[in-house]
Protein backbone atom coordinates (compact mmCIF):
# COMPACT_ATOMS: atom_id res chain seq x y z
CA UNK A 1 12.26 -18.45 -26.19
CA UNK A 2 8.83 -18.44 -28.56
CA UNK A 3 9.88 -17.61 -31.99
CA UNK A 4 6.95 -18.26 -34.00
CA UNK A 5 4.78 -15.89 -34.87
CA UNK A 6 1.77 -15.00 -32.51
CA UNK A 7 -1.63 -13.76 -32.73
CA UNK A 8 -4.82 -13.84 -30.62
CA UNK A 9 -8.09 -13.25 -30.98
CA UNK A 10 -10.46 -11.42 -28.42
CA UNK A 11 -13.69 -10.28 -28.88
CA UNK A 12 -13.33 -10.50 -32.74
CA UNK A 13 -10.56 -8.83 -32.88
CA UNK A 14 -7.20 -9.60 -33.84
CA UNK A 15 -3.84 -8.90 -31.57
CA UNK A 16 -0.51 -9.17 -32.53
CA UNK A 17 2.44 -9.89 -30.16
CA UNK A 18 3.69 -6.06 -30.53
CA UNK A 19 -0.14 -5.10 -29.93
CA UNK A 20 -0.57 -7.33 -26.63
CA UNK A 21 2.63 -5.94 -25.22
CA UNK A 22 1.27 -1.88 -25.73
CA UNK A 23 -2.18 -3.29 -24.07
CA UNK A 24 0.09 -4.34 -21.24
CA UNK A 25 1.97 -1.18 -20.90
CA UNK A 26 -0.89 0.88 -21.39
CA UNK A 27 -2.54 -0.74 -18.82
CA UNK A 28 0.66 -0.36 -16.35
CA UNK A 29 1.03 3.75 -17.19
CA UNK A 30 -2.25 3.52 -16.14
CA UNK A 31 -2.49 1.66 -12.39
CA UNK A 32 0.63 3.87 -11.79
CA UNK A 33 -1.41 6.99 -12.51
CA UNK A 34 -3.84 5.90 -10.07
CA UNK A 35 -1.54 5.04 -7.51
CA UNK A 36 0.51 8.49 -8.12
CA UNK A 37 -2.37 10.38 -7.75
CA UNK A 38 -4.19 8.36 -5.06
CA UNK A 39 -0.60 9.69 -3.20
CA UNK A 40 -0.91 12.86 -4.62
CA UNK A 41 -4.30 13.58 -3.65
CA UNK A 42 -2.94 13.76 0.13
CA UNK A 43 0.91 14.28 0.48
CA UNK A 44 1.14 16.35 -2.51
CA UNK A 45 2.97 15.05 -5.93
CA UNK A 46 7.03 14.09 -5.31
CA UNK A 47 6.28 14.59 -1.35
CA UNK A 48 9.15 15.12 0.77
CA UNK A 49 10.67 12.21 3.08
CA UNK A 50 9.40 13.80 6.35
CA UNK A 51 5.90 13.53 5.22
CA UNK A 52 6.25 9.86 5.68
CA UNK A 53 5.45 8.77 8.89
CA UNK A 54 8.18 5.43 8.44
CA UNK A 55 11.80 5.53 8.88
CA UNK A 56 13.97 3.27 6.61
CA UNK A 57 13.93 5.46 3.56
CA UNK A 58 16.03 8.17 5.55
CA UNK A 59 19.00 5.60 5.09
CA UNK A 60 18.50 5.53 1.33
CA UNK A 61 17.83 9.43 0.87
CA UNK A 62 21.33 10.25 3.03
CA UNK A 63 23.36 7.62 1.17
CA UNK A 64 22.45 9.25 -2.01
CA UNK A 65 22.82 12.73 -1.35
CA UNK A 66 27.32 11.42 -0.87
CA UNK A 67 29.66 13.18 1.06
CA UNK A 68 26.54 15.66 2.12
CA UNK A 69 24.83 13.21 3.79
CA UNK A 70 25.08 12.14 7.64
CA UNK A 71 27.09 9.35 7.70
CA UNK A 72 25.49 8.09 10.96
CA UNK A 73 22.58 6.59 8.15
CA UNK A 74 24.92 5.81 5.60
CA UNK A 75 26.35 3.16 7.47
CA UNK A 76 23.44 1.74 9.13
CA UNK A 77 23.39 -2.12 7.97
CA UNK A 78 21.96 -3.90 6.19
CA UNK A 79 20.85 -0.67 4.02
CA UNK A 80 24.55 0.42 3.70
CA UNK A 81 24.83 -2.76 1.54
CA UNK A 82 22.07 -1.78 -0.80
CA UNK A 83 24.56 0.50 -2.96
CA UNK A 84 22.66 0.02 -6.66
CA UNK A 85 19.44 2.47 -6.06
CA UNK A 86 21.25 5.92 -3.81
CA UNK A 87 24.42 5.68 -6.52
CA UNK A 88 21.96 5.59 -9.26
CA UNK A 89 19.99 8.75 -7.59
CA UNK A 90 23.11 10.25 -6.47
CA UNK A 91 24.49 10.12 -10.38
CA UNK A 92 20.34 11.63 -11.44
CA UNK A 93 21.51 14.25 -8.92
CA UNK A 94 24.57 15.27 -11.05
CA UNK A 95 22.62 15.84 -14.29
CA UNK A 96 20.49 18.37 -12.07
CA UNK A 97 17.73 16.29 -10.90
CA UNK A 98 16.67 16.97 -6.78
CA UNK A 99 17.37 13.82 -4.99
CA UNK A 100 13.75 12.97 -4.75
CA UNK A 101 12.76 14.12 -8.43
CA UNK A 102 15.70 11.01 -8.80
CA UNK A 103 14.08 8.45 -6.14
CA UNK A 104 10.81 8.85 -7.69
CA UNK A 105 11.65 8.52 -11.41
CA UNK A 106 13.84 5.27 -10.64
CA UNK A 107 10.93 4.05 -8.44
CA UNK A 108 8.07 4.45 -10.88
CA UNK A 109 10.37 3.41 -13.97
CA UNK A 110 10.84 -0.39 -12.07
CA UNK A 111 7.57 -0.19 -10.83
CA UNK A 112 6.50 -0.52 -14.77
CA UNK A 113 8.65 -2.90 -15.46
CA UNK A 114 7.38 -5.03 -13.15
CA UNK A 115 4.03 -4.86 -14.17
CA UNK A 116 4.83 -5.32 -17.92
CA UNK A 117 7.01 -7.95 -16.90
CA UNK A 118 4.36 -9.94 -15.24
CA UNK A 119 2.29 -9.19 -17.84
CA UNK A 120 4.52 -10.77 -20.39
CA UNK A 121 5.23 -13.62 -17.85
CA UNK A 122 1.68 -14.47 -17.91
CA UNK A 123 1.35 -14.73 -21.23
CA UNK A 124 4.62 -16.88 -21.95
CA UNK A 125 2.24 -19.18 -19.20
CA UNK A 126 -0.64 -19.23 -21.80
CA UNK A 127 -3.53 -17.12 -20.02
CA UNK A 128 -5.57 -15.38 -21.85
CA UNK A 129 -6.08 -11.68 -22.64
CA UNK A 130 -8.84 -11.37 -20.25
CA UNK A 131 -7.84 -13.28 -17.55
CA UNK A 132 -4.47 -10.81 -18.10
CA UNK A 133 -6.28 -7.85 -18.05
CA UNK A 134 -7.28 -9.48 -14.63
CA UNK A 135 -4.49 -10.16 -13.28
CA UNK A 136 -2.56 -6.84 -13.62
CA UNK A 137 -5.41 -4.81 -12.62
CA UNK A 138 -5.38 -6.86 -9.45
CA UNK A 139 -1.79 -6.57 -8.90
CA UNK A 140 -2.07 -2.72 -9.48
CA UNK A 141 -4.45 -2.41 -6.95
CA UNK A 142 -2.18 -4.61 -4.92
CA UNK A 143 -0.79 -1.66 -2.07
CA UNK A 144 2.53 -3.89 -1.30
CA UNK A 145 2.77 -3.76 -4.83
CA UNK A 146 2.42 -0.52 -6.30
CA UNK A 147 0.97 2.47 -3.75
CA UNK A 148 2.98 1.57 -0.97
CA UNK A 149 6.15 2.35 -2.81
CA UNK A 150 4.57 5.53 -4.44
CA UNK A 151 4.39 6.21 -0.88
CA UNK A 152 7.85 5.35 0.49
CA UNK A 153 9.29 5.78 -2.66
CA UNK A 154 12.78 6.17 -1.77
CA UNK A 155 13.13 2.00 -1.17
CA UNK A 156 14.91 -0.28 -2.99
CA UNK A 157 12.43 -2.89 -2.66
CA UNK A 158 10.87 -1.81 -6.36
CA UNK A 159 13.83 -2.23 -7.78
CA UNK A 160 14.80 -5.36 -5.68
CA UNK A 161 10.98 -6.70 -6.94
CA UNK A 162 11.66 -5.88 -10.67
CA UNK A 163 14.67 -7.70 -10.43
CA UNK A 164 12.89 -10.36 -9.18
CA UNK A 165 9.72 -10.56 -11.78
CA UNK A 166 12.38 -10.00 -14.19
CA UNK A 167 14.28 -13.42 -13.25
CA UNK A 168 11.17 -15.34 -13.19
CA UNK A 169 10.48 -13.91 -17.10
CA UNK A 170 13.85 -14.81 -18.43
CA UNK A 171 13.98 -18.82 -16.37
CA UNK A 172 10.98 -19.49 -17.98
CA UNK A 173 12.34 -18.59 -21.47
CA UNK A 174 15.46 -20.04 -20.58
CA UNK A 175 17.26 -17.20 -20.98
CA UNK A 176 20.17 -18.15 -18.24
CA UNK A 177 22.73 -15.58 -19.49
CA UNK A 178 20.58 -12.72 -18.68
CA UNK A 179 19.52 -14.52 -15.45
CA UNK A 180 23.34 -14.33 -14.40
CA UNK A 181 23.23 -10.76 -15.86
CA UNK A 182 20.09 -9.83 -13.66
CA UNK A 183 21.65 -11.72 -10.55
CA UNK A 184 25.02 -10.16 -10.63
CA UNK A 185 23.30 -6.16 -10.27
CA UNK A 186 20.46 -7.50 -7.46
CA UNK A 187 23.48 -8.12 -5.68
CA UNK A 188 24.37 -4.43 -5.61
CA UNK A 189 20.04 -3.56 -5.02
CA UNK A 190 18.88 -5.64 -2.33
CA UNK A 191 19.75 -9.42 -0.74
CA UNK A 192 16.36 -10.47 -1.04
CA UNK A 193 16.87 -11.09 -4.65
CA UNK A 194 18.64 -14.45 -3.46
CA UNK A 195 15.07 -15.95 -2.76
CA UNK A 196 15.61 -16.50 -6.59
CA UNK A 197 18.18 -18.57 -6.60
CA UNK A 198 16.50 -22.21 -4.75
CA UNK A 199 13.64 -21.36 -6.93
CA UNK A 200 15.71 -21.82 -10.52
CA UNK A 201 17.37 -25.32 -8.82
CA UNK A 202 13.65 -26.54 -8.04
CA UNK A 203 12.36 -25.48 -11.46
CA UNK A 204 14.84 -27.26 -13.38
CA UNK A 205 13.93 -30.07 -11.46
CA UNK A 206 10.45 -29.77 -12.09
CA UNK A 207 11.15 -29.38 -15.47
CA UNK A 208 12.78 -32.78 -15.85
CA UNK A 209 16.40 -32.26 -15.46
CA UNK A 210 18.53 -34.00 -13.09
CA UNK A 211 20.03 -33.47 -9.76
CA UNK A 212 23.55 -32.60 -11.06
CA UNK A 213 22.63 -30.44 -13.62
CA UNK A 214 20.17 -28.40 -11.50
CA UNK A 215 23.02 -28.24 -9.54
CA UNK A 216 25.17 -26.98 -11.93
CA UNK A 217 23.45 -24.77 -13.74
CA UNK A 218 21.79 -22.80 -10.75
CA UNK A 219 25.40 -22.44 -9.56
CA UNK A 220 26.18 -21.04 -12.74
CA UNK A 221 23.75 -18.28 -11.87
CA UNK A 222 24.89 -17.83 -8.26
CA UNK A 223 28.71 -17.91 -7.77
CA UNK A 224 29.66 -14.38 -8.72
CA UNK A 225 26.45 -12.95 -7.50
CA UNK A 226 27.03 -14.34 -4.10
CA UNK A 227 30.78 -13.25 -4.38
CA UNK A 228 29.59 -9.48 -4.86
CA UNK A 229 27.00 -9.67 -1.82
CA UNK A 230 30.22 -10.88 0.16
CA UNK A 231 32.79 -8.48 -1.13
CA UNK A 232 29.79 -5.38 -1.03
CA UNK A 233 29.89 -6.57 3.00
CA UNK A 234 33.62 -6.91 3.43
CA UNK A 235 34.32 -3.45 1.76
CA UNK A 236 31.63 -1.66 4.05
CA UNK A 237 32.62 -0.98 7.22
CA UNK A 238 29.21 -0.56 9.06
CA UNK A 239 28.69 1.62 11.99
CA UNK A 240 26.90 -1.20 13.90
CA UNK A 241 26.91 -5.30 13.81
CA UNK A 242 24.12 -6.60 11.88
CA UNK A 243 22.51 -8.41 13.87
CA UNK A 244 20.45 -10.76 12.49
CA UNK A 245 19.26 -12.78 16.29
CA UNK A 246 17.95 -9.29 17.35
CA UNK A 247 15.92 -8.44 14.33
CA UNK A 248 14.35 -11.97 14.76
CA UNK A 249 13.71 -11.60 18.56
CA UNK A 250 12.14 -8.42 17.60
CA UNK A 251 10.11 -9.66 14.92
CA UNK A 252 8.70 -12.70 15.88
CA UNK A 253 7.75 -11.29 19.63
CA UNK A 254 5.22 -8.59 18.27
CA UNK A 255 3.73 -11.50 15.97
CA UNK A 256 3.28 -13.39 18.83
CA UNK A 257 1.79 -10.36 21.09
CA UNK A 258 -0.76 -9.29 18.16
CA UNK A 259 -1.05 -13.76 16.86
CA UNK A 260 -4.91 -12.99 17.94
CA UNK A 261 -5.16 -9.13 16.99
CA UNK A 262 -4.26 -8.80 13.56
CA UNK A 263 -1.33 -11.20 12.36
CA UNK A 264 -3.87 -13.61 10.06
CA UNK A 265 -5.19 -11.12 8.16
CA UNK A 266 -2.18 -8.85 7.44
CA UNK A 267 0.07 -11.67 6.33
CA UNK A 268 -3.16 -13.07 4.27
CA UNK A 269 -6.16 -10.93 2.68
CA UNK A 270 -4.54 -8.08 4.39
CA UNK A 271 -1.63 -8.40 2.28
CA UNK A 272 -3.01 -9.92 -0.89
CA UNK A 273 -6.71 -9.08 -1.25
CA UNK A 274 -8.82 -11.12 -3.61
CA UNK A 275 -6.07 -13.20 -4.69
CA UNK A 276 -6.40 -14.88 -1.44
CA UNK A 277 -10.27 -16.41 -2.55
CA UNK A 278 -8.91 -16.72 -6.05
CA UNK A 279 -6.11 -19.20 -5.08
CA UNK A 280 -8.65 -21.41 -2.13
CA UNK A 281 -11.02 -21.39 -5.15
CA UNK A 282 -10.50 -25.39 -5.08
CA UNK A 283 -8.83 -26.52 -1.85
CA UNK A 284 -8.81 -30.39 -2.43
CA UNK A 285 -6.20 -29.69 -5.09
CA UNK A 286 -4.38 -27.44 -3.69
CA UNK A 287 -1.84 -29.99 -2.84
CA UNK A 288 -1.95 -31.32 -6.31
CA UNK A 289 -1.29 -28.12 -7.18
CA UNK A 290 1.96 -27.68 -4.87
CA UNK A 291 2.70 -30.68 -6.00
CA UNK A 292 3.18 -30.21 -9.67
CA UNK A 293 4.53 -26.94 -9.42
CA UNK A 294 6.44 -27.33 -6.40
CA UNK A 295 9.27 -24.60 -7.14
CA UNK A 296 6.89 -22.01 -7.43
CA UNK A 297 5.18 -23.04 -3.90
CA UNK A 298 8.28 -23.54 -1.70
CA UNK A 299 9.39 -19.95 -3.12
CA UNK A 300 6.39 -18.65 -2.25
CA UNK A 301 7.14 -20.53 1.44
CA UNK A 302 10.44 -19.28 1.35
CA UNK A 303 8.87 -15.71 1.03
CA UNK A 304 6.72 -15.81 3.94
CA UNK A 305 9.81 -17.08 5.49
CA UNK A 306 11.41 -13.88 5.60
CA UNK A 307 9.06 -12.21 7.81
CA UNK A 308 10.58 -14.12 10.58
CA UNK A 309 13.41 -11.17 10.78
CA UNK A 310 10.80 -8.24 9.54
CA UNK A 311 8.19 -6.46 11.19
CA UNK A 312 6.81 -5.36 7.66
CA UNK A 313 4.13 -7.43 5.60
CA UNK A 314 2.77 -6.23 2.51
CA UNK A 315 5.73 -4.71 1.27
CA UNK A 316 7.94 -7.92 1.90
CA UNK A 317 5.56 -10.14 0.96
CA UNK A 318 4.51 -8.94 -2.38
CA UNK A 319 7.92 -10.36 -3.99
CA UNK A 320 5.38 -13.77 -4.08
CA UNK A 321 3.55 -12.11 -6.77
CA UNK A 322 5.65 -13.93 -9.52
CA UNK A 323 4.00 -17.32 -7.99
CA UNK A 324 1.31 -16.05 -6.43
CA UNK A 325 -0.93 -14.43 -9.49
CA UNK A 326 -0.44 -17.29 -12.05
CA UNK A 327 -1.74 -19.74 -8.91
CA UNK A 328 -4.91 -17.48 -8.54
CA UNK A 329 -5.25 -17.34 -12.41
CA UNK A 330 -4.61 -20.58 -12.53
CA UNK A 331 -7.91 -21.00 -10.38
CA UNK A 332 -10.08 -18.52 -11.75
CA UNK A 333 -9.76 -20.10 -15.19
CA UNK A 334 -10.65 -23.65 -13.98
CA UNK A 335 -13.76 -21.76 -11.76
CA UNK A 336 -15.10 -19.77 -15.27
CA UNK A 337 -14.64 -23.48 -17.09
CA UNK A 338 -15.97 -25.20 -15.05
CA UNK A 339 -19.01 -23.12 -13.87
CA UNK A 340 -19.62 -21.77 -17.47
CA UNK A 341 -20.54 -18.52 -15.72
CA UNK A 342 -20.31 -15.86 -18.15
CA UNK A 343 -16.30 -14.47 -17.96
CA UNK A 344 -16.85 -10.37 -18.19
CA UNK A 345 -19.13 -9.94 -15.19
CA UNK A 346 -17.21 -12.65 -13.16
CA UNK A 347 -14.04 -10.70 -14.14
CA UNK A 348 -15.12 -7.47 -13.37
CA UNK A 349 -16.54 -9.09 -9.85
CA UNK A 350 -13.10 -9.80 -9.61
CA UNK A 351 -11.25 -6.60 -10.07
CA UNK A 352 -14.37 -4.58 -8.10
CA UNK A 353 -13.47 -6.47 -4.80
CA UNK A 354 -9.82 -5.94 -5.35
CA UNK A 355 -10.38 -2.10 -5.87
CA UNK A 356 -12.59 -2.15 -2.48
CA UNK A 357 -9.57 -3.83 -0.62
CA UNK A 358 -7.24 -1.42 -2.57
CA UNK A 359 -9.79 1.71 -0.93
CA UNK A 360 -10.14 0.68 2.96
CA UNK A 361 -5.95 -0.38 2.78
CA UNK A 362 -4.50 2.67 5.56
CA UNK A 363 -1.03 3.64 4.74
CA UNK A 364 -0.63 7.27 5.95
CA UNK A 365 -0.54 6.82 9.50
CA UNK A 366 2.14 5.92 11.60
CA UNK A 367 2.85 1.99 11.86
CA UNK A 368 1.17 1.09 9.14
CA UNK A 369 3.69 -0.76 7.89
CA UNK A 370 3.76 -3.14 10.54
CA UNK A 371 0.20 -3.00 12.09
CA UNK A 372 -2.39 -2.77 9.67
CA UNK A 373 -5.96 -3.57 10.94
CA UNK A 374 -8.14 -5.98 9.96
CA UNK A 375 -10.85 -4.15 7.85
CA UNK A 376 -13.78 -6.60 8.28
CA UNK A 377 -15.64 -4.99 5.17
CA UNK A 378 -12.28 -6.58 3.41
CA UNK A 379 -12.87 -9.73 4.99
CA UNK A 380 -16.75 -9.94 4.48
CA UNK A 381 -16.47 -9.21 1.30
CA UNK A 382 -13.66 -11.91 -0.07
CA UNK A 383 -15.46 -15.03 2.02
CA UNK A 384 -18.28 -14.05 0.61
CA UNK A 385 -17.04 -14.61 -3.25
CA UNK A 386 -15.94 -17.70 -1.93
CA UNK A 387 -18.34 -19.18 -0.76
CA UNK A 388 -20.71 -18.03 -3.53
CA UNK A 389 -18.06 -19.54 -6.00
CA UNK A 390 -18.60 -22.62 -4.24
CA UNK A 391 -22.26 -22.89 -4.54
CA UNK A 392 -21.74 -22.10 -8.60
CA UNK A 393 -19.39 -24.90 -8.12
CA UNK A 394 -22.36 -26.87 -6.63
CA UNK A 395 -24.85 -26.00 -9.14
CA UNK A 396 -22.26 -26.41 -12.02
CA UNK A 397 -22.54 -30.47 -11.69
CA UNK A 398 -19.53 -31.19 -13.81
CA UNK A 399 -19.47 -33.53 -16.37
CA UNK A 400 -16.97 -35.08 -15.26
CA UNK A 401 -17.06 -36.13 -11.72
CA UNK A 402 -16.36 -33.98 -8.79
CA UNK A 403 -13.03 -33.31 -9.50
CA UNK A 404 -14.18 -31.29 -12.52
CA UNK A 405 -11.85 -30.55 -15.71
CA UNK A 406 -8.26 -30.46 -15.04
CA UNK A 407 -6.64 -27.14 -16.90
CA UNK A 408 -2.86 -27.01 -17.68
CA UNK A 409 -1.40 -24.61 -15.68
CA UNK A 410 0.74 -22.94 -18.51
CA UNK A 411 0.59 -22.82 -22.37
C-alpha cells in the first residue's frame, strides 16, 4: 500500500487524498439518488416484492423473514446457500426495521461501496481525476450495476459485487490478509465470489512471481473459503437437487433460439453501454492488451463464462466491471492523447451517450431480465462514436507511427 503523501492538481486546484476520496463518495450518494428515484418515480420508494415482475428475490425475502417464512423458498438451492444477506436482514428486522426497510438499506449501503471502491481502485491504477469522474458516472448509469438492483433489491448479487470490487482493491495493494478476510464472508453471500480466486493466481503471475508461489499464496486465500462453501452445502439440506446440467440445458437453449434476435447485443452494448466503443477504441492492440494484462482478461472471460448456466445478463455480467472500466479508461486516455482533442467535451460526449443507454434500458416489464431488446437508438448511437473516434484517429497523424503513443496502463 501507497504511503507517501498525495496530492493532485485539476483545473488549478489542489486535492488531497482525503479530498479525492469525498469527490468519490459524493459522486456515488449521488448516481444512487438517481437510480433510487428513477425507481421511485414508478414503483413508489422501498416498493414491495410483488411489484417486481421477477422471481428470485422471493427466496431471499422468505429466508429472512425465519421461522415465518415458507420453507418451500427457503430451501430452494442454490439461494438456500446464500445465508450472509437474509440473516443480516433478518437480525435489521429485530432492531424494528420491516424486512424490506432491511433489504434496501443493506442493498444501497454495498451498492456505495462499490462505487467508492472502484473509485479508489482507479486511482491506485493512476487515472486521472477526470477520466475518474468518467468512469463512475458511467458505471452509475450502468443498469446491471446500480438500477437494476434498486429494482430487485432484495439480491445478494450487490453484496456478492462489493465483495468482489472490494478484492480487486485490496490484491492490488497487496493487502492478502484482508483478501482472506473478504473471501472467507463471500462464502456465506454468494459463490460467484470464487471468480476471484484464478484471477489473484494469474495476477501474481503477471506481476512477476513464480509458479509455486502463485500457487501458494492464492491457496492461502482459498482453502477455508472453499471449506465454508462446502460445509454451508453439507449443513443445508435442500428441498430439491441442484442441478447444475438442467440450468445449463435451459440456459444455453434460449441463447441459441434468440442467437439472431437479441443475444449480441444484450451480452454486449446491451449490457455495458459505451464502455463497449470505449474498450474497441484501438482493436489492433487489443491483443497486446490481453496480453499484458492477461489476469484481468481471462477473468473477464471467466465472467461471461457463467452465463452458460444463467438466463440473466446484465446483472451477472456486471461483476466484469473491476476489469472492464480500467480497459475502457485505459483506451479513452490513449484516444484524448493521442488525438489531442480537447478532454471536457470528449468526456462529457462520453457520459451523454452512457446516460442515453442508461434512459431507453426497460426493466419494469416482465422478462426483462433475460430478454432485453435491442434498442437500435443504443446501437446507432455507440458505432457512431466509434467510428468518428476513428476518423480523429485518422486526422490525428501521430508522431509516432501508426501505432501511436503507448500509455501505461496503471500508475
Amino acid at each position: 500500500m501507497r504511503t507517501s503523501p498525495w496530492r493532485k492538481t485539476i483545473g488549478g486546484v489542489s486535492l488531497s487524498r482525503a479530498a479525492d476520496t469525498r469527490v468519490g463518495a459524493l459522486l456515488a450518494v449521488l448516481l444512487l439518488a438517481l437510480n433510487v428515484a428513477a425507481v421511485s418515480s414508478k414503483l413508489g420508494f422501498v416498493h414491495k416484492p410483488k411489484q417486481v415482475k421477477e422471481y428470485d428475490h422471493w427466496r431471499y425475502v422468505e429466508m429472512a423473514r425465519g421461522a415465518e417464512g415458507r420453507p418451500a423458498l427457503q430451501k430452494e438451492p442454490p439461494y438456500c446457500f446464500r445465508l450472509a444477506v437474509p440473516a443480516l436482514v433478518r437480525g435489521l428486522s429485530r432492531l424494528g426495521l420491516s424486512v424490506n426497510a432491511g433489504f434496501f438499506l443493506v442493498t444501497n449501503a454495498v451498492l456505495f461501496g462499490s462505487l467508492l471502491l472502484l473509485w479508489l481502485h482507479l486511482r491506485d491504477l493512476g487515472f486521472a481525476l477526470p477520466l475518474r469522474v468518467t468512469g463512475l458516472l458511467v458505471v452509475g448509469l450502468t443498469q446491471g450495476a446500480v438500477r437494476w438492483f434498486e429494482y430487485q433489491y432484495w439480491m445478494t448479487d450487490p453484496a456478492a459485487l462489493f465483495l468482489v470490487m472490494l478484492a480487486f482493491f485490496l490484491l492490488e495493494r497487496e493487502e492478502r490478509g484482508a483478501v482472506l478476510a473478504t473471501s472467507v464472508l463471500a462464502s456465506f453471500v454468494r459463490e460467484t465470489y470464487i471468480l476471484v480466486y484464478p484471477y489473484a493466481f494469474l495476477r501474481d503471475l503477471r506481476t512477476g512471481r513464480g509458479l509455486r508461489a502463485a500457487v501458494v499464496r492464492t491457496a492461502a486465500i482459498a482453502v477455508l473459503p472453499f471449506a465454508a462453501l462446502v460445509a454451508i452445502r453439507r449443513l443445508i439440506a435442500p428441498n430439491q437437487p441442484d442441478d447444475f446440467a438442467s440450468g445449463i440445458v435451459d440456459s444455453m437453449t434460449f441463447r441459441w433460439n434468440h442467437l439472431l434476435d437479441n443475444q449480441p447485443y444484450v451480452i454486449t452494448l446491451g449490457a455495458f453501454g459505451v464502455l463497449v466503443p470505449l474498450v474497441l477504441l484501438f482493436p489492433a492492440r487489443l491483443p497486446g492488451l490481453a496480453r499484458r494484462h492477461f489476469d484481468r482478461a481471462l477473468y473477464v472471460v471467466s465472467v461471461y463464462a457463467t452465463l452458460v448456466i444463467s438466463n440473466n445478463n446484465e446483472r451477472p455480467l456486471s461483476y466484469a466491471l473491476p476489469a472492464l472500466v480500467p480497459a475502457a479508461l485505459y483506451g479513452l486516455r490513449t484516444f484524448l492523447a493521442e488525438t489531442r482533442l480537447p478532454v471536457v467535451p470528449v468526456l462529457g460526449l462520453v457520459v451523454a451517450l452512457q446516460a442515453l443507454f442508461w434512459w431507453g434500458q426497460r426493466w419494469a416489464e416482465m422478462g426483462m431480465s433475460i430478454y432485453q431488446p435491442v434498442n437500435w437508438v443504443t446501437v446507432v448511437a455507440m458505432a457512431a462514436l466509434w467510428l468518428v473516434a476513428q476518423g480523429a484517429r485518422v486526422r490525428a497523424r501521430p508522431e509516432r507511427g501508426p501505432g501511436g503513443p503507448t500509455l501505461p496502463y496503471g500508475p
